[in-house]
N, C-alpha and C. Protein backbone atom coordinates (compact mmCIF):
# COMPACT_ATOMS: atom_id res chain seq x y z
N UNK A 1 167.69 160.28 67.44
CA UNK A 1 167.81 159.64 68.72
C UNK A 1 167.74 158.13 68.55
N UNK A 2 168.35 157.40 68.97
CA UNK A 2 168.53 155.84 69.09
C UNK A 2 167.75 155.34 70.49
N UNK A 3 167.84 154.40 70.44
CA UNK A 3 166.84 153.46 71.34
C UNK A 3 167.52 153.43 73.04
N UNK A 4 168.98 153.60 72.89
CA UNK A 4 169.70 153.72 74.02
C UNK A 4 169.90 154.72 74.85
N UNK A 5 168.65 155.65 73.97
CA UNK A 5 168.81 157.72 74.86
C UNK A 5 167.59 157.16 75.95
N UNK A 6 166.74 156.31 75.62
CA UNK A 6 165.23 156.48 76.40
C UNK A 6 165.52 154.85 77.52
N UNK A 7 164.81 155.82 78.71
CA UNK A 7 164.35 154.67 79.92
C UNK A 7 163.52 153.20 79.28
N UNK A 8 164.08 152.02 80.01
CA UNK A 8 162.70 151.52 79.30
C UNK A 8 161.42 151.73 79.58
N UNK A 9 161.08 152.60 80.27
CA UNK A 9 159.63 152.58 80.59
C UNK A 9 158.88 153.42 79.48
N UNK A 10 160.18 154.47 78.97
CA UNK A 10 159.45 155.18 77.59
C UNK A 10 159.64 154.38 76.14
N UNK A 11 160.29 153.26 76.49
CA UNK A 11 160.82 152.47 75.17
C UNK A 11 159.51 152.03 74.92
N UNK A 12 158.72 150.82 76.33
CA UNK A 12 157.50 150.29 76.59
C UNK A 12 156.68 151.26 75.85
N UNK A 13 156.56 152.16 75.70
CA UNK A 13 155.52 152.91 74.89
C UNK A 13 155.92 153.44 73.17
N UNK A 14 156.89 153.58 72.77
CA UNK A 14 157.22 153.78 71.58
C UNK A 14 157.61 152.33 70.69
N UNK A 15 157.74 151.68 71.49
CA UNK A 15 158.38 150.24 70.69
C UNK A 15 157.27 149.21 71.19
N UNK A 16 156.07 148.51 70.76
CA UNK A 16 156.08 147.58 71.17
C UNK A 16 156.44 146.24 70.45
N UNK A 17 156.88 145.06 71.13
CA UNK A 17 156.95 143.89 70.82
C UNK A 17 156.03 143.68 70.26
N UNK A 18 156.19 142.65 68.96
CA UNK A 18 155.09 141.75 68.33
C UNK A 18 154.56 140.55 68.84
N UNK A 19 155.40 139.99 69.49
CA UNK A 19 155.33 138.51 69.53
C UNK A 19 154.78 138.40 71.42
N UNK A 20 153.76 137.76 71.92
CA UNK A 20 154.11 137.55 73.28
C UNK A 20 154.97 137.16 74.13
N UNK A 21 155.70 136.80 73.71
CA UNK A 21 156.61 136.49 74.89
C UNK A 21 157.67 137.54 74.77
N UNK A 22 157.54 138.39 73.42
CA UNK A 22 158.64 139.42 74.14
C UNK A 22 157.98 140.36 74.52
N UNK A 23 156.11 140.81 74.66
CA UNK A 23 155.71 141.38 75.37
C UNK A 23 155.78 141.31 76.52
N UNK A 24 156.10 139.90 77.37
CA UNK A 24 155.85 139.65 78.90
C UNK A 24 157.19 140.00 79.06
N UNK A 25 158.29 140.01 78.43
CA UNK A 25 159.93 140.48 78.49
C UNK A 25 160.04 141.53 78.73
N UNK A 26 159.06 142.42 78.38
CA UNK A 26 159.09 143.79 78.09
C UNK A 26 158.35 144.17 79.67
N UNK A 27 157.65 143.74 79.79
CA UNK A 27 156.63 143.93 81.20
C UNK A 27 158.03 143.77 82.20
N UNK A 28 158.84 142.57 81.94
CA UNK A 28 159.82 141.87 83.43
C UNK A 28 160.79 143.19 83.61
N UNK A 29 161.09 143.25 81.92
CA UNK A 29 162.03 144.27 82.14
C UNK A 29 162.03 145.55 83.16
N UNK A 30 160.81 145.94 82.59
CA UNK A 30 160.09 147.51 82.91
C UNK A 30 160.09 147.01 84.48
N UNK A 31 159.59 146.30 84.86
CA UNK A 31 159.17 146.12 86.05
C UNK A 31 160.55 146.07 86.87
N UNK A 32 161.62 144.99 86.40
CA UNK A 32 162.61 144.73 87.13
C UNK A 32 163.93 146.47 87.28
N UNK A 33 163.40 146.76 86.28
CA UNK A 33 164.36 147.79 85.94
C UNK A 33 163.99 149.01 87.18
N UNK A 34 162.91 148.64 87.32
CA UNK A 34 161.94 150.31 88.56
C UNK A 34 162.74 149.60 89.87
N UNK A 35 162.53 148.36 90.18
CA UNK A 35 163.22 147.64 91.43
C UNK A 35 164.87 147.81 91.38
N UNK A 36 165.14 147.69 90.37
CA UNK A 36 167.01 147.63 90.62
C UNK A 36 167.25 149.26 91.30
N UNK A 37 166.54 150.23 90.37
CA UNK A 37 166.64 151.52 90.61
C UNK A 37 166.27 151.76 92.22
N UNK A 38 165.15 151.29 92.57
CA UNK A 38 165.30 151.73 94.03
C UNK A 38 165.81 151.03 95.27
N UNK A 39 166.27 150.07 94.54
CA UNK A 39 167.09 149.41 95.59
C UNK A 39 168.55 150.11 95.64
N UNK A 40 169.10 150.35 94.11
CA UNK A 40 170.55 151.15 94.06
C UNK A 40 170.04 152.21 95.22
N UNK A 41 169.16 153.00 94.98
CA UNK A 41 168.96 154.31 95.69
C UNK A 41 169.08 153.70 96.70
N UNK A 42 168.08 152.85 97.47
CA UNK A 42 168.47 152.19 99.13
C UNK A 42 169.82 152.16 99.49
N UNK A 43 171.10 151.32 98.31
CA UNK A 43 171.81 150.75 99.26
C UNK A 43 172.91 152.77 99.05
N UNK A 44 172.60 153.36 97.76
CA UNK A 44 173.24 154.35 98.21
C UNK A 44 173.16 155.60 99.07
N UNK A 45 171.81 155.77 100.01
CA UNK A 45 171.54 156.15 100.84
C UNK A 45 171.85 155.26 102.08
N UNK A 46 172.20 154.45 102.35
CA UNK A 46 172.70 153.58 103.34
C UNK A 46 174.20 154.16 103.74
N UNK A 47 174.75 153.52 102.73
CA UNK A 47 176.46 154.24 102.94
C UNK A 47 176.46 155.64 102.83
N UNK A 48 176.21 156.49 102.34
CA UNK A 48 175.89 157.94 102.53
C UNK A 48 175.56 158.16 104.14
N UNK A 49 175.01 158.08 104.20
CA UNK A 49 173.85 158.09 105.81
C UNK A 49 175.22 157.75 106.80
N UNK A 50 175.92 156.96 106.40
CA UNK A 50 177.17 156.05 107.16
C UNK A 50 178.33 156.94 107.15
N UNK A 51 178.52 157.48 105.59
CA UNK A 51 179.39 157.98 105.59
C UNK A 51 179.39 159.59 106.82
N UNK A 52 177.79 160.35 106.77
CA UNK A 52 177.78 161.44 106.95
C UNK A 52 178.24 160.99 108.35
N UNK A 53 177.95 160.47 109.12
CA UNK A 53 178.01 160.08 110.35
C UNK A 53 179.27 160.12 110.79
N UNK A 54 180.08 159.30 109.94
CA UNK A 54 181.83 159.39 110.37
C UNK A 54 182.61 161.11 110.06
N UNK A 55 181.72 161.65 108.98
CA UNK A 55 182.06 162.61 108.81
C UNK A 55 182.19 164.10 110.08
N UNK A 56 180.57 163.69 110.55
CA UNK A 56 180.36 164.33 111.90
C UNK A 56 180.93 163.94 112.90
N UNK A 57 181.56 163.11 112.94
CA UNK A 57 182.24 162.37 114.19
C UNK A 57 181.35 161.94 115.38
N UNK A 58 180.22 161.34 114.61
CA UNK A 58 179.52 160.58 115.43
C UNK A 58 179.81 159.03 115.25
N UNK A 59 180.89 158.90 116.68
CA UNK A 59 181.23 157.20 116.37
C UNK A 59 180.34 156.54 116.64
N UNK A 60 179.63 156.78 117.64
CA UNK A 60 178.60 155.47 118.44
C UNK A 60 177.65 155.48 117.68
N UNK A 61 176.79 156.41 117.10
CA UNK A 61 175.78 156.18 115.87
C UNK A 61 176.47 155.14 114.54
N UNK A 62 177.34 155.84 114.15
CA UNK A 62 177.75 154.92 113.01
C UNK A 62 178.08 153.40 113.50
N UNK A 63 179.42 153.38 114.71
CA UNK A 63 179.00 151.45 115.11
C UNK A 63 177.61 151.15 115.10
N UNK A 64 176.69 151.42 115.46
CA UNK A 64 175.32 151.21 115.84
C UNK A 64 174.78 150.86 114.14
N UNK A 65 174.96 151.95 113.18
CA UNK A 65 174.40 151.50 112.02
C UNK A 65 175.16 150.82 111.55
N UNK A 66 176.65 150.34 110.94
CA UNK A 66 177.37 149.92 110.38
C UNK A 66 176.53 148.01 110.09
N UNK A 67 176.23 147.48 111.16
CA UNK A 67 175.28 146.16 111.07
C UNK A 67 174.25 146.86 109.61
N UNK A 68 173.57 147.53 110.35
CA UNK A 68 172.46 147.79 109.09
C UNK A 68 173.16 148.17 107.94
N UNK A 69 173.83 149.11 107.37
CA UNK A 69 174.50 148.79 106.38
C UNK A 69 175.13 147.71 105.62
N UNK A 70 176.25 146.91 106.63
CA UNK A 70 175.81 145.16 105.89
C UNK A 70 175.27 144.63 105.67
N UNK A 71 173.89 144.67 106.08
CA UNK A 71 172.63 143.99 105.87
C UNK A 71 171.90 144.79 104.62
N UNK A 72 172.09 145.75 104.32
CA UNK A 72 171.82 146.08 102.71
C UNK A 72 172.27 146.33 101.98
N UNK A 73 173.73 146.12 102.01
CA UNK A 73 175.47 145.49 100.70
C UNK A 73 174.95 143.88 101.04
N UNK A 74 174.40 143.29 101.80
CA UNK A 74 174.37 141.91 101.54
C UNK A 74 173.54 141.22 100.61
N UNK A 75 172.11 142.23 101.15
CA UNK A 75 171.12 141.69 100.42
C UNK A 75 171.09 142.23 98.97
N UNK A 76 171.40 143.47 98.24
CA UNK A 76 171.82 143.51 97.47
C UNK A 76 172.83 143.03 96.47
N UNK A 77 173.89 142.31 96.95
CA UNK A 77 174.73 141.03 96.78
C UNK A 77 173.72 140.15 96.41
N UNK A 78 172.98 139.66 97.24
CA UNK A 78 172.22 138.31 97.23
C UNK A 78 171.31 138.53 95.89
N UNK A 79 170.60 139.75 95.51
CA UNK A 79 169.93 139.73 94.46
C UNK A 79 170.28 140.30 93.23
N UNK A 80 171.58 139.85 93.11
CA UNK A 80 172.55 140.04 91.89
C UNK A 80 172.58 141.84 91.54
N UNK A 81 171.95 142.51 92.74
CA UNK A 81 172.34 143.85 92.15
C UNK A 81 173.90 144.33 91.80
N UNK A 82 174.67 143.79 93.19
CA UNK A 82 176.19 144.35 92.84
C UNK A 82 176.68 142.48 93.31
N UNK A 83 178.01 142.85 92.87
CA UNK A 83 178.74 141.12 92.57
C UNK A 83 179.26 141.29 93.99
N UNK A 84 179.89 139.85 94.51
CA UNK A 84 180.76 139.76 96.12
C UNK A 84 181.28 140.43 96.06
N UNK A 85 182.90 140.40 95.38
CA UNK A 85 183.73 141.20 95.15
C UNK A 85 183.80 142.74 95.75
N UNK A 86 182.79 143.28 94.96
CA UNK A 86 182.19 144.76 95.25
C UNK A 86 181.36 145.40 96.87
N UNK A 87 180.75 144.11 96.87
CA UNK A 87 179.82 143.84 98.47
C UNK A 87 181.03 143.87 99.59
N UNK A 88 182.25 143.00 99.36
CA UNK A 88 183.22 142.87 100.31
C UNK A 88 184.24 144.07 100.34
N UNK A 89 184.18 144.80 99.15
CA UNK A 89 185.46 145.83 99.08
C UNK A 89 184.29 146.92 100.01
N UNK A 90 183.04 147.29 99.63
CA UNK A 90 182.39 148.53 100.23
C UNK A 90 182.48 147.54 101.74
N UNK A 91 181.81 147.00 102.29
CA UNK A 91 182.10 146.38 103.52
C UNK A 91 183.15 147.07 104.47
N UNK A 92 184.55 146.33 103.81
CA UNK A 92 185.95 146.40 103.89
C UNK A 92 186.57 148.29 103.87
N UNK A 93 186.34 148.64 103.13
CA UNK A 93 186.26 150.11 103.60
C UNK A 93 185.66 150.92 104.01
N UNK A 94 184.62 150.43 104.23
CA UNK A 94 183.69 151.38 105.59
C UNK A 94 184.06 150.74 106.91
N UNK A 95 184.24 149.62 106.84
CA UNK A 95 184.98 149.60 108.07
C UNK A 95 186.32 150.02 108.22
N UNK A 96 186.93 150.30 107.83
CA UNK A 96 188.22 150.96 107.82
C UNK A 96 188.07 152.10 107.86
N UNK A 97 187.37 152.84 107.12
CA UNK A 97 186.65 154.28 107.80
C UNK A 97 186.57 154.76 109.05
N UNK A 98 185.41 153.53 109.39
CA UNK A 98 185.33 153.91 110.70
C UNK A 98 186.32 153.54 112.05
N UNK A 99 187.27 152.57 111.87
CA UNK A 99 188.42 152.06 112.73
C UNK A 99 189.02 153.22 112.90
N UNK A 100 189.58 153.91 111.42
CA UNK A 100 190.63 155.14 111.61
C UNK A 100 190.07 156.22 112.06
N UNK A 101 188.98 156.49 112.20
CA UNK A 101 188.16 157.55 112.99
C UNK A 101 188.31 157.49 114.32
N UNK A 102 187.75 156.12 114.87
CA UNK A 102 187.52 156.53 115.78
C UNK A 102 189.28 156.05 116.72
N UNK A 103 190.23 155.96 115.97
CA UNK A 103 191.72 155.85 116.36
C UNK A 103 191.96 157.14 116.24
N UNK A 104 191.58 158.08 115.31
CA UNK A 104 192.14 159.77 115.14
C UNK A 104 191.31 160.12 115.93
N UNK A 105 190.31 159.93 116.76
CA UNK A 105 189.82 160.72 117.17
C UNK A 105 189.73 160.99 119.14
């Protein structure tokens, strides 16, 4: 097994750094790495949640959330989780989602 099969949080325990400062690297990592993870989970329970909604053909719930959903593709944007680019294309087709819904419907 190579170093790239394990989380870092199990690396943090089989590998440690020698030197301090790549111990405190090792801490940012571990630490930053638990935050990216539940923020991904946030913003992909967001659009999920969005998506199910258009799915059910509940329009007025989904306009109603669609704000809150930009507001966590933004802020995730803002803290380098996902790039603009990516922030504006999910944006950009969930609203288009929901336009053609509630036009088919």
């Amino acid at each position: 097994m190579t170093r790239g099969d394990f989380p870092a949080t199990i690396i943090a325990i089989f590998i440690m750094p020698k030197t301090k400062s790549a111990q405190k690297a090792l801490r940012q990592n571990v630490r930053r790495n638990a935050l990216n993870i539940s923020r991904k989970s946030a913003l992909k329970s967001a659009v999920k949640g969005f998506s199910i909604l258009i799915k059910e053909k509940k329009m007025d719930e989904a306009t109603q959330t669609l704000p809150n959903v930009y507001k966590t593709i933004d802020k995730m944007q803002k803290v380098n989780l996902i790039k603009k680019g990516k922030a504006d294309r999910m944006k950009s087709r969930l609203t288009k989602k929901l336009v053609s819904q509630k036009s088919g419907s």
